[in-house]
PDB file of N, CA and C in Angstrom:
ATOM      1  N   UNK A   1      -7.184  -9.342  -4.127  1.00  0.00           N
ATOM      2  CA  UNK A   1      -8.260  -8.396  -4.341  1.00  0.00           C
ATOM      3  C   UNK A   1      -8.816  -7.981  -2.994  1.00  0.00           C
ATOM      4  N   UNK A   2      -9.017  -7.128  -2.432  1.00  0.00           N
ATOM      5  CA  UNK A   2      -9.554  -5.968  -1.411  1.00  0.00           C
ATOM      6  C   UNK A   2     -11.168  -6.982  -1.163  1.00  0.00           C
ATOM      7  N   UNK A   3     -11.196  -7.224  -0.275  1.00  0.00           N
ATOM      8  CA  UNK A   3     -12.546  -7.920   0.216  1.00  0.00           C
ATOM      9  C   UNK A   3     -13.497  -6.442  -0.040  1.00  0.00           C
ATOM     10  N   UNK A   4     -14.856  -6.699  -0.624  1.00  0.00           N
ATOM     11  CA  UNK A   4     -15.607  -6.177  -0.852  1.00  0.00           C
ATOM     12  C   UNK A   4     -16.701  -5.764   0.222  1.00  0.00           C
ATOM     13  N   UNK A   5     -16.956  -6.503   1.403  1.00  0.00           N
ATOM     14  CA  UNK A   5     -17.832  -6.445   1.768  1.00  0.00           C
ATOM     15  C   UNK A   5     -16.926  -5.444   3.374  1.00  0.00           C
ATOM     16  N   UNK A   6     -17.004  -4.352   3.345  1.00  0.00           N
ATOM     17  CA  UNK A   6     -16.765  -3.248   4.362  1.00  0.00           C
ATOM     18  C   UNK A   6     -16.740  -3.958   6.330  1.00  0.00           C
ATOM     19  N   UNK A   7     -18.066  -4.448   6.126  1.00  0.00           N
ATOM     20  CA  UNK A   7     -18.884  -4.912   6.856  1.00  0.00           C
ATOM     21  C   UNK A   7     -18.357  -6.044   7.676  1.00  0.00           C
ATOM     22  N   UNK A   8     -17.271  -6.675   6.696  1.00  0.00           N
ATOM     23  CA  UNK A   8     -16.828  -7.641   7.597  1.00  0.00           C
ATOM     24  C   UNK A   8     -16.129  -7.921   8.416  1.00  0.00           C
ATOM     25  N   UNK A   9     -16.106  -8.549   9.716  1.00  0.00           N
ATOM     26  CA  UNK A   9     -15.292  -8.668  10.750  1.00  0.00           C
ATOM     27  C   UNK A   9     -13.705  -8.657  10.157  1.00  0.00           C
ATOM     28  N   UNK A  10     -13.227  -8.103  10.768  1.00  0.00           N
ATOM     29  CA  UNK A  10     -11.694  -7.841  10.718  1.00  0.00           C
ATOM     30  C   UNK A  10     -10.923  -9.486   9.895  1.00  0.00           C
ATOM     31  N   UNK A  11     -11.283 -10.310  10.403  1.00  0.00           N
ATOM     32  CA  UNK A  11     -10.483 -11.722  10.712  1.00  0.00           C
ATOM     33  C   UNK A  11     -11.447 -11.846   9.319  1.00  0.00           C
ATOM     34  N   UNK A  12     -12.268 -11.798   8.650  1.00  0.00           N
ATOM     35  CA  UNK A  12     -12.819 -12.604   7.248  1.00  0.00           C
ATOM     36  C   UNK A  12     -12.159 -11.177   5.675  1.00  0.00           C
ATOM     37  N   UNK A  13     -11.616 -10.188   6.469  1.00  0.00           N
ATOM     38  CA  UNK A  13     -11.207  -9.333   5.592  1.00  0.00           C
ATOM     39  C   UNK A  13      -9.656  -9.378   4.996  1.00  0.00           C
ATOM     40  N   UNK A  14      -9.277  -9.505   3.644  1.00  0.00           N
ATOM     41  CA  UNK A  14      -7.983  -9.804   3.512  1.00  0.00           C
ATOM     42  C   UNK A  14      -7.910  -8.761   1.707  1.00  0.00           C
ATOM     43  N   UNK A  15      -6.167  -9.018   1.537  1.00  0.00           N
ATOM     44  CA  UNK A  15      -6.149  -8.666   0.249  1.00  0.00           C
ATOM     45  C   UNK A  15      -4.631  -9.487  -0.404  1.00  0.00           C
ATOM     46  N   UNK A  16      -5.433  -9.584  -1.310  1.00  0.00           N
ATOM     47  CA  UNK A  16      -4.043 -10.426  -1.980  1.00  0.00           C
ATOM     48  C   UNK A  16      -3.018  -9.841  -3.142  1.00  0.00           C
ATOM     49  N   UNK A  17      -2.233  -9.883  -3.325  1.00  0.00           N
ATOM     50  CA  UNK A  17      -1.078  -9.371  -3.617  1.00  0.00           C
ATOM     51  C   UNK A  17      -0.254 -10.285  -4.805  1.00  0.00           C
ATOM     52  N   UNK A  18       0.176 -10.133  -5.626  1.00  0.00           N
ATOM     53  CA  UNK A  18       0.800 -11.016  -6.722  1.00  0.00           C
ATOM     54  C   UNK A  18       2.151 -10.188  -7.735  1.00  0.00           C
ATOM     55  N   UNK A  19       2.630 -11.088  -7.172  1.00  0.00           N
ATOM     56  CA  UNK A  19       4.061 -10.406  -6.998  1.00  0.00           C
ATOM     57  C   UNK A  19       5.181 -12.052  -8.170  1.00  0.00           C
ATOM     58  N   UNK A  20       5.864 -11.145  -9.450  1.00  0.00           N
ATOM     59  CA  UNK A  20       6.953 -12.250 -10.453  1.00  0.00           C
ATOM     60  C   UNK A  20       7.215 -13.219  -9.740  1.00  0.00           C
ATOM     61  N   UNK A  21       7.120 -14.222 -10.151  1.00  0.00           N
ATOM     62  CA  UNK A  21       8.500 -15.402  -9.515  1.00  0.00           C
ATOM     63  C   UNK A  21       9.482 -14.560  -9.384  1.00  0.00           C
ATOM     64  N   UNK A  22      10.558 -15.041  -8.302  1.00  0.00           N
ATOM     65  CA  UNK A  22      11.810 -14.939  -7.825  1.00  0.00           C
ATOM     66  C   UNK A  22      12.338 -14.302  -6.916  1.00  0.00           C
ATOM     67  N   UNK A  23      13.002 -13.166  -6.478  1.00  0.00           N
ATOM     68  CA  UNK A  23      13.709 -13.227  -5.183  1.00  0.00           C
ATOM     69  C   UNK A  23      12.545 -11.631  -5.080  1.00  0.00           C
ATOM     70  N   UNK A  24      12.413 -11.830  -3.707  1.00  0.00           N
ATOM     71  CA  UNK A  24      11.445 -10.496  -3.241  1.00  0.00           C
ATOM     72  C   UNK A  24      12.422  -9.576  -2.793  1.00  0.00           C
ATOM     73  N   UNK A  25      11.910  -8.011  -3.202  1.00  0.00           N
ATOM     74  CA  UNK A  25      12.440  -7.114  -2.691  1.00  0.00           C
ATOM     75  C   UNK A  25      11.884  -6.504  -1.977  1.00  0.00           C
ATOM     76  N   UNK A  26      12.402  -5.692  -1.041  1.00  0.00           N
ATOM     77  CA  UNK A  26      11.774  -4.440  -0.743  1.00  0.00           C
ATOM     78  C   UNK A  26      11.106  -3.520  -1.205  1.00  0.00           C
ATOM     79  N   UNK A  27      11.740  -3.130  -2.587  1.00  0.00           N
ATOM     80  CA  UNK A  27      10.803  -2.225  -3.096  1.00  0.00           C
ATOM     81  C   UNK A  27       9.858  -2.666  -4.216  1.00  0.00           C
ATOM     82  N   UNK A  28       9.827  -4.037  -4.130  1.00  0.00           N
ATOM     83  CA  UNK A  28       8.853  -4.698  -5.508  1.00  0.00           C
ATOM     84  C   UNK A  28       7.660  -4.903  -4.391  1.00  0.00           C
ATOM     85  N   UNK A  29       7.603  -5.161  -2.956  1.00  0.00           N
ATOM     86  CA  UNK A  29       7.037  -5.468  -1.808  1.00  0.00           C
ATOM     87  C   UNK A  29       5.901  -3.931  -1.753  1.00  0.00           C
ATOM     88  N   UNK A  30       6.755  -3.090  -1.229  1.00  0.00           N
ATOM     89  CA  UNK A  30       6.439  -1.994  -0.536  1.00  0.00           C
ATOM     90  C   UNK A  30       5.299  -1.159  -2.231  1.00  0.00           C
ATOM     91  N   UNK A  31       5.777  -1.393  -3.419  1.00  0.00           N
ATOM     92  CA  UNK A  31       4.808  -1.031  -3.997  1.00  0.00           C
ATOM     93  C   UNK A  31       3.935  -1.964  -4.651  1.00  0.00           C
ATOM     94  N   UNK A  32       3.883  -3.247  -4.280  1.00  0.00           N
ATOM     95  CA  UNK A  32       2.699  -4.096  -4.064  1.00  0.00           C
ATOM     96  C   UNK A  32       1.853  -3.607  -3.607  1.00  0.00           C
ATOM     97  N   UNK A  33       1.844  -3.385  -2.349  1.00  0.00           N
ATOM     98  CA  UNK A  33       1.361  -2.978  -0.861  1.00  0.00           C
ATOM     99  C   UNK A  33       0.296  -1.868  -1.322  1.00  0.00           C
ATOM    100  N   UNK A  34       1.068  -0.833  -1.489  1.00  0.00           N
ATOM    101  CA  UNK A  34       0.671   0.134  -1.284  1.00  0.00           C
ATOM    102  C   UNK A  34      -0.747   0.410  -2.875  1.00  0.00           C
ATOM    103  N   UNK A  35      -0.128  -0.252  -4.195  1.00  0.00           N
ATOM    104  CA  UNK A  35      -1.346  -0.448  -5.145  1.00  0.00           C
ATOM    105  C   UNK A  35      -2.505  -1.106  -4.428  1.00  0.00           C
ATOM    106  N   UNK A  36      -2.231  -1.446  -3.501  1.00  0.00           N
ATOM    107  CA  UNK A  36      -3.726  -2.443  -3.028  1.00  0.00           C
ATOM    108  C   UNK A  36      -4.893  -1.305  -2.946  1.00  0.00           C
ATOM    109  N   UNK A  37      -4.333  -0.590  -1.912  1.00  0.00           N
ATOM    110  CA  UNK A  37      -5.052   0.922  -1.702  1.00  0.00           C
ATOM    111  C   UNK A  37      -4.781   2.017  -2.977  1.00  0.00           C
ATOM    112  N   UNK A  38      -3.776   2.161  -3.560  1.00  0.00           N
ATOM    113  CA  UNK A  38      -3.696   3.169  -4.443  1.00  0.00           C
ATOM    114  C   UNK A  38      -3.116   2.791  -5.724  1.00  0.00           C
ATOM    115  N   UNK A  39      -3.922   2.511  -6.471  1.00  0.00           N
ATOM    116  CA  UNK A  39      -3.824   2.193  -8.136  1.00  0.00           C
ATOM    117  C   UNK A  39      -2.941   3.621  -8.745  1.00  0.00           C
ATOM    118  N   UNK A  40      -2.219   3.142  -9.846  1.00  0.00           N
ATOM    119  CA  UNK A  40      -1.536   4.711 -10.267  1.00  0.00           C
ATOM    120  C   UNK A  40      -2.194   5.745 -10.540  1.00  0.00           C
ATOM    121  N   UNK A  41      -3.475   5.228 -11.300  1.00  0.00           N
ATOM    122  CA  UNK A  41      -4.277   6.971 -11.589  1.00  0.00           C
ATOM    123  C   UNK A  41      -4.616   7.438 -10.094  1.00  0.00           C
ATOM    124  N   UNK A  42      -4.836   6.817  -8.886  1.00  0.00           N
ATOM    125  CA  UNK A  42      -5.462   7.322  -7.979  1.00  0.00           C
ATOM    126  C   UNK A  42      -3.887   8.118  -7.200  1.00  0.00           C
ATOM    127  N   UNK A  43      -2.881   7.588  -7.103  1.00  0.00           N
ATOM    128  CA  UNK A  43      -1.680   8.235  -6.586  1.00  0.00           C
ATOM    129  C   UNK A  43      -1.413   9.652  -7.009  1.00  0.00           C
ATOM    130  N   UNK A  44      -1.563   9.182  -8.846  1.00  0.00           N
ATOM    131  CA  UNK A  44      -1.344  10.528  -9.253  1.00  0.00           C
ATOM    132  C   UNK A  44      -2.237  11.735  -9.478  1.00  0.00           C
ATOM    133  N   UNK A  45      -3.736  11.150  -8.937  1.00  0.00           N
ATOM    134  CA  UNK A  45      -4.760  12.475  -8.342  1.00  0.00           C
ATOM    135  C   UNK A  45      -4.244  12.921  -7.240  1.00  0.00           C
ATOM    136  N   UNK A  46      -4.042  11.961  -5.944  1.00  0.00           N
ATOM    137  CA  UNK A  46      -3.654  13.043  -5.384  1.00  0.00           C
ATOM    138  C   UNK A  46      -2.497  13.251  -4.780  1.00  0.00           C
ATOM    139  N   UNK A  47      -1.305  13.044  -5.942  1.00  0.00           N
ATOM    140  CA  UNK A  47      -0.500  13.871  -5.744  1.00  0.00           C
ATOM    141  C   UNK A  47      -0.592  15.302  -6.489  1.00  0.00           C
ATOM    142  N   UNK A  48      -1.061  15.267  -7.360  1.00  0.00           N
ATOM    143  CA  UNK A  48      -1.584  16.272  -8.243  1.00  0.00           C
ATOM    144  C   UNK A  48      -2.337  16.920  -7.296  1.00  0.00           C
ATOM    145  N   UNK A  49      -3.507  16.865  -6.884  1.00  0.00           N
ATOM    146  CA  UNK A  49      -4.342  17.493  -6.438  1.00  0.00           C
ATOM    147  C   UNK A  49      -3.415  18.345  -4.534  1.00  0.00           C
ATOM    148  N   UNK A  50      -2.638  17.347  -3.893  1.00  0.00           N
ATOM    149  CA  UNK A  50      -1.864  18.174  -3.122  1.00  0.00           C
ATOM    150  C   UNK A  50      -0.820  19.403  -3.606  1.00  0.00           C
ATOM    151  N   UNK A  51      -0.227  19.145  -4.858  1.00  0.00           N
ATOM    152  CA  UNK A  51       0.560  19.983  -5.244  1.00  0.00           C
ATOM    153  C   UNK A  51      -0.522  21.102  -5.911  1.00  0.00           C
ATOM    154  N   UNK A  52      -1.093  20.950  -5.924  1.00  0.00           N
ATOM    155  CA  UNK A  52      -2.614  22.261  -6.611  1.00  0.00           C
ATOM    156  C   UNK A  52      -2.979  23.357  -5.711  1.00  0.00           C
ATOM    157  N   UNK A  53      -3.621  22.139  -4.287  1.00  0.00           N
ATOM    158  CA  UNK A  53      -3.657  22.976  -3.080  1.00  0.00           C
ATOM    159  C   UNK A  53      -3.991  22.140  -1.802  1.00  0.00           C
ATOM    160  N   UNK A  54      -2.703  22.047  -1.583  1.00  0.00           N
ATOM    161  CA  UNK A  54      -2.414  20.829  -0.250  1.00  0.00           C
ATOM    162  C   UNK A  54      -2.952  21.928   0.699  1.00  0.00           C
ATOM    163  N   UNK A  55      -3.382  23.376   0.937  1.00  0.00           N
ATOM    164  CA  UNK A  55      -3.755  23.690   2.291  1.00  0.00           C
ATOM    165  C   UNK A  55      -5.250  23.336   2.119  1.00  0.00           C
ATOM    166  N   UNK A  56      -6.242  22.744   1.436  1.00  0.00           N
ATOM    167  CA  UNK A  56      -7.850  21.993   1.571  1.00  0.00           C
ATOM    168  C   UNK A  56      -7.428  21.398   2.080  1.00  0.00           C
ATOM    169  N   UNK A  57      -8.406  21.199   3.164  1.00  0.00           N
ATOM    170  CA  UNK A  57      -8.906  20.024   4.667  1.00  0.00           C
ATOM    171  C   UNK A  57      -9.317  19.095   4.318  1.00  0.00           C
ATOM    172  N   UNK A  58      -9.794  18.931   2.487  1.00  0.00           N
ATOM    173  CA  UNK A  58      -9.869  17.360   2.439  1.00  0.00           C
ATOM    174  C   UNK A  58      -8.610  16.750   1.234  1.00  0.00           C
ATOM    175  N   UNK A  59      -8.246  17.696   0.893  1.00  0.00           N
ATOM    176  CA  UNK A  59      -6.899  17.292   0.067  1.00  0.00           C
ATOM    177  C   UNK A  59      -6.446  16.960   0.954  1.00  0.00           C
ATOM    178  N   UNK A  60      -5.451  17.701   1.712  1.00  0.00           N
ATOM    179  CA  UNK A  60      -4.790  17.345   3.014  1.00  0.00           C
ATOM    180  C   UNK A  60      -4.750  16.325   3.449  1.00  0.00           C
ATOM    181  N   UNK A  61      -6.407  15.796   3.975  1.00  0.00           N
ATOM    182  CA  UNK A  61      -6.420  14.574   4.723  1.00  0.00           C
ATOM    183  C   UNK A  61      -6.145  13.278   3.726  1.00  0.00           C
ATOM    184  N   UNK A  62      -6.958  13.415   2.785  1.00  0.00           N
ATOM    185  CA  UNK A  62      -6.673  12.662   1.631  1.00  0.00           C
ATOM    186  C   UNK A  62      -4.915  12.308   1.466  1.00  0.00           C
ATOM    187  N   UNK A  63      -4.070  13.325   1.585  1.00  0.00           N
ATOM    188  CA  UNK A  63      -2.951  13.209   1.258  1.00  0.00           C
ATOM    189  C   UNK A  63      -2.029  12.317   2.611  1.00  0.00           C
ATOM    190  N   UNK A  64      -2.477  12.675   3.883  1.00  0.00           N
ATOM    191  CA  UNK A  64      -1.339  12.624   4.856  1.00  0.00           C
ATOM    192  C   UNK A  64      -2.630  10.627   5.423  1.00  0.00           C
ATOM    193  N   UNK A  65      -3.682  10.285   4.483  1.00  0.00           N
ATOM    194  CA  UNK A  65      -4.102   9.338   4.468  1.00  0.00           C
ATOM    195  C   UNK A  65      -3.278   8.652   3.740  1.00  0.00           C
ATOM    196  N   UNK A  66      -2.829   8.313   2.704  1.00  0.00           N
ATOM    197  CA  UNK A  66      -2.139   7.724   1.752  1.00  0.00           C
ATOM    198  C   UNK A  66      -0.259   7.797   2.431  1.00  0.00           C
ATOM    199  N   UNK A  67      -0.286   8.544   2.763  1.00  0.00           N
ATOM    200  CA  UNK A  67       0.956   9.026   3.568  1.00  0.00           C
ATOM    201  C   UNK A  67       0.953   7.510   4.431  1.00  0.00           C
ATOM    202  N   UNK A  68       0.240   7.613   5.328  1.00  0.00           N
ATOM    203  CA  UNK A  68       0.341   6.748   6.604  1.00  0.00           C
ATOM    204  C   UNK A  68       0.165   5.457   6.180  1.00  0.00           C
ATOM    205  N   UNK A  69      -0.500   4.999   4.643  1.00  0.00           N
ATOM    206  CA  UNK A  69      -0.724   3.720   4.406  1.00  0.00           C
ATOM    207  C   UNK A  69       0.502   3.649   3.627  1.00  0.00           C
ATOM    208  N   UNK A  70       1.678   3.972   2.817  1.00  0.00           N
ATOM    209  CA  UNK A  70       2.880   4.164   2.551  1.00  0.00           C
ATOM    210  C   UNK A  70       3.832   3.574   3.834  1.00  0.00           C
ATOM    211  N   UNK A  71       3.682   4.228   4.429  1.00  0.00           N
ATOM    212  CA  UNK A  71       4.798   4.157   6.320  1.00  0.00           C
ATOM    213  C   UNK A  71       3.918   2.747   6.250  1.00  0.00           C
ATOM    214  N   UNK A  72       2.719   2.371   6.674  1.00  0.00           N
ATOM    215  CA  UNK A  72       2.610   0.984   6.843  1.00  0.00           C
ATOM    216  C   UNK A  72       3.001   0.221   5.813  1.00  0.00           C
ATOM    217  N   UNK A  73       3.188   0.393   4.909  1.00  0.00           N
ATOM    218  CA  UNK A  73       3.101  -0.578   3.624  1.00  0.00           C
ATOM    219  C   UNK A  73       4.651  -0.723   3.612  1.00  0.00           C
ATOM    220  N   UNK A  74       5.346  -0.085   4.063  1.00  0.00           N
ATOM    221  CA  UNK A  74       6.640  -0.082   4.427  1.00  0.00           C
ATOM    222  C   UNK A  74       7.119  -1.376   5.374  1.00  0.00           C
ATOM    223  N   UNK A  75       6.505  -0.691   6.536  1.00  0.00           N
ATOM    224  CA  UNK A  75       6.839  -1.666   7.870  1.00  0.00           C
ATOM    225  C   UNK A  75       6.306  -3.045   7.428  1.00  0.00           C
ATOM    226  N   UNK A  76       5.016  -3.349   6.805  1.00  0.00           N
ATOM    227  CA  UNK A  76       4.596  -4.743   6.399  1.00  0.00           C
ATOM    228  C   UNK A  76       5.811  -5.240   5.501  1.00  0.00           C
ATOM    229  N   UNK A  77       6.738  -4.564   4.880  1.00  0.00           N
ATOM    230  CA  UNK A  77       7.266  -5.316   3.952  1.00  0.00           C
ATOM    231  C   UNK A  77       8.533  -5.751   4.609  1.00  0.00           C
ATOM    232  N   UNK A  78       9.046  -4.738   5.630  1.00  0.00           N
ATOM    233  CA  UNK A  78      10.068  -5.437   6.439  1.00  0.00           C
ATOM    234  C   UNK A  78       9.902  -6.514   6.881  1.00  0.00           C
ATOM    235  N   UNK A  79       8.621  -6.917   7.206  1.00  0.00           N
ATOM    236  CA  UNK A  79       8.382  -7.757   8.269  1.00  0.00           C
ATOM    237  C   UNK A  79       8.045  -8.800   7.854  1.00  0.00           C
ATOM    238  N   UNK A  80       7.287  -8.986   6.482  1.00  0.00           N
ATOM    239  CA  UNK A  80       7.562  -9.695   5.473  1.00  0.00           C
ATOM    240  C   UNK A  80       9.211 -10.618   4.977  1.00  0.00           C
ATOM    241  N   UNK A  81       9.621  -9.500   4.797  1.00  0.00           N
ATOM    242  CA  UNK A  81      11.274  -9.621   4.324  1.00  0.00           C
ATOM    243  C   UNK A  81      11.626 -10.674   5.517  1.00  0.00           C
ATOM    244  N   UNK A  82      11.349 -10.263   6.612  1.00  0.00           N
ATOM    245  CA  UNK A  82      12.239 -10.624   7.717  1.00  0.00           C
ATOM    246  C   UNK A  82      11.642 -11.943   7.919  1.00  0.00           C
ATOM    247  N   UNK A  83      10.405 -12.433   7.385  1.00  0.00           N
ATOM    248  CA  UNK A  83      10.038 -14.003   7.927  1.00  0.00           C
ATOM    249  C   UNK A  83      10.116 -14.572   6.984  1.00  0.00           C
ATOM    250  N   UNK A  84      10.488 -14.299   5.525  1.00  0.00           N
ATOM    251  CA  UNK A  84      10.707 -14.726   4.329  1.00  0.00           C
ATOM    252  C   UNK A  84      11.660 -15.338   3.937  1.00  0.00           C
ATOM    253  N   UNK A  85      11.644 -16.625   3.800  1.00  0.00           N
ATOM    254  CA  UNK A  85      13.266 -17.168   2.958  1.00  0.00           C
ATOM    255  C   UNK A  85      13.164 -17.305   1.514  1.00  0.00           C
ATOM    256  N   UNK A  86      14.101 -16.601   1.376  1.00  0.00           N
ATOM    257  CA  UNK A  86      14.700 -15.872  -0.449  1.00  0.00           C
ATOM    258  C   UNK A  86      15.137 -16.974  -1.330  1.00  0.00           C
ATOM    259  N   UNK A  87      15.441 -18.340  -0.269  1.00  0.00           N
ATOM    260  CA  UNK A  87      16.407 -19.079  -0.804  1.00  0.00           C
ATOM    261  C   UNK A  87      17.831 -19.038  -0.640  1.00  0.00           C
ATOM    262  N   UNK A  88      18.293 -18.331   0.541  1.00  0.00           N
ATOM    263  CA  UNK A  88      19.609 -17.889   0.334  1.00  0.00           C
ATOM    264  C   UNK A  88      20.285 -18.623   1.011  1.00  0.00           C
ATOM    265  N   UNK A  89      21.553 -18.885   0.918  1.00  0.00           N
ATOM    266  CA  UNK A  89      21.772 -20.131   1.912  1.00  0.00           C
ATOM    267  C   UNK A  89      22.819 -19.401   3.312  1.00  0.00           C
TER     268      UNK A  89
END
């Protein structure tokens, strides 16, 4: 769950993530991640709302915001992946 309190120093702020038993993927990872920040009704406002009228300055930002937490939510999961043992031998 998304720490509530805005306010708090970087290092007391976290979010947790809960993800089936068994082998992690990439893409079971990467859309973990990214629900933390964007629940489905909220994805599909604004993707909706860019395809309506992506030239608004706050659609826009709104959009190429979610954009950039995607690309991170990405790279976290590589990096994840990569310190993670699957069990594999």
């Amino acid at each position: 769950m998304p720490c509530d309190d805005a306010d708090a120093p970087a290092e007391f702020r976290w979010t947790c993530i809960r993800l089936a038993e068994g082998r992690l993927s990439y893409d079971t990872l990467v859309a973990a991640l990214v629900r933390t920040r964007y629940p489905d009704d909220a994805m599909t406002a604004i993707i909706n709302n860019h395809l309506l009228d992506g030239n608004d300055a706050d659609i826009a930002a709104e959009w190429e915001e979610m954009q950039a937490w995607r690309r991170y939510a990405k790279t976290l999961a590589k990096q994840i992946l990569t310190n993670h043992d699957n069990g594999d031998e």
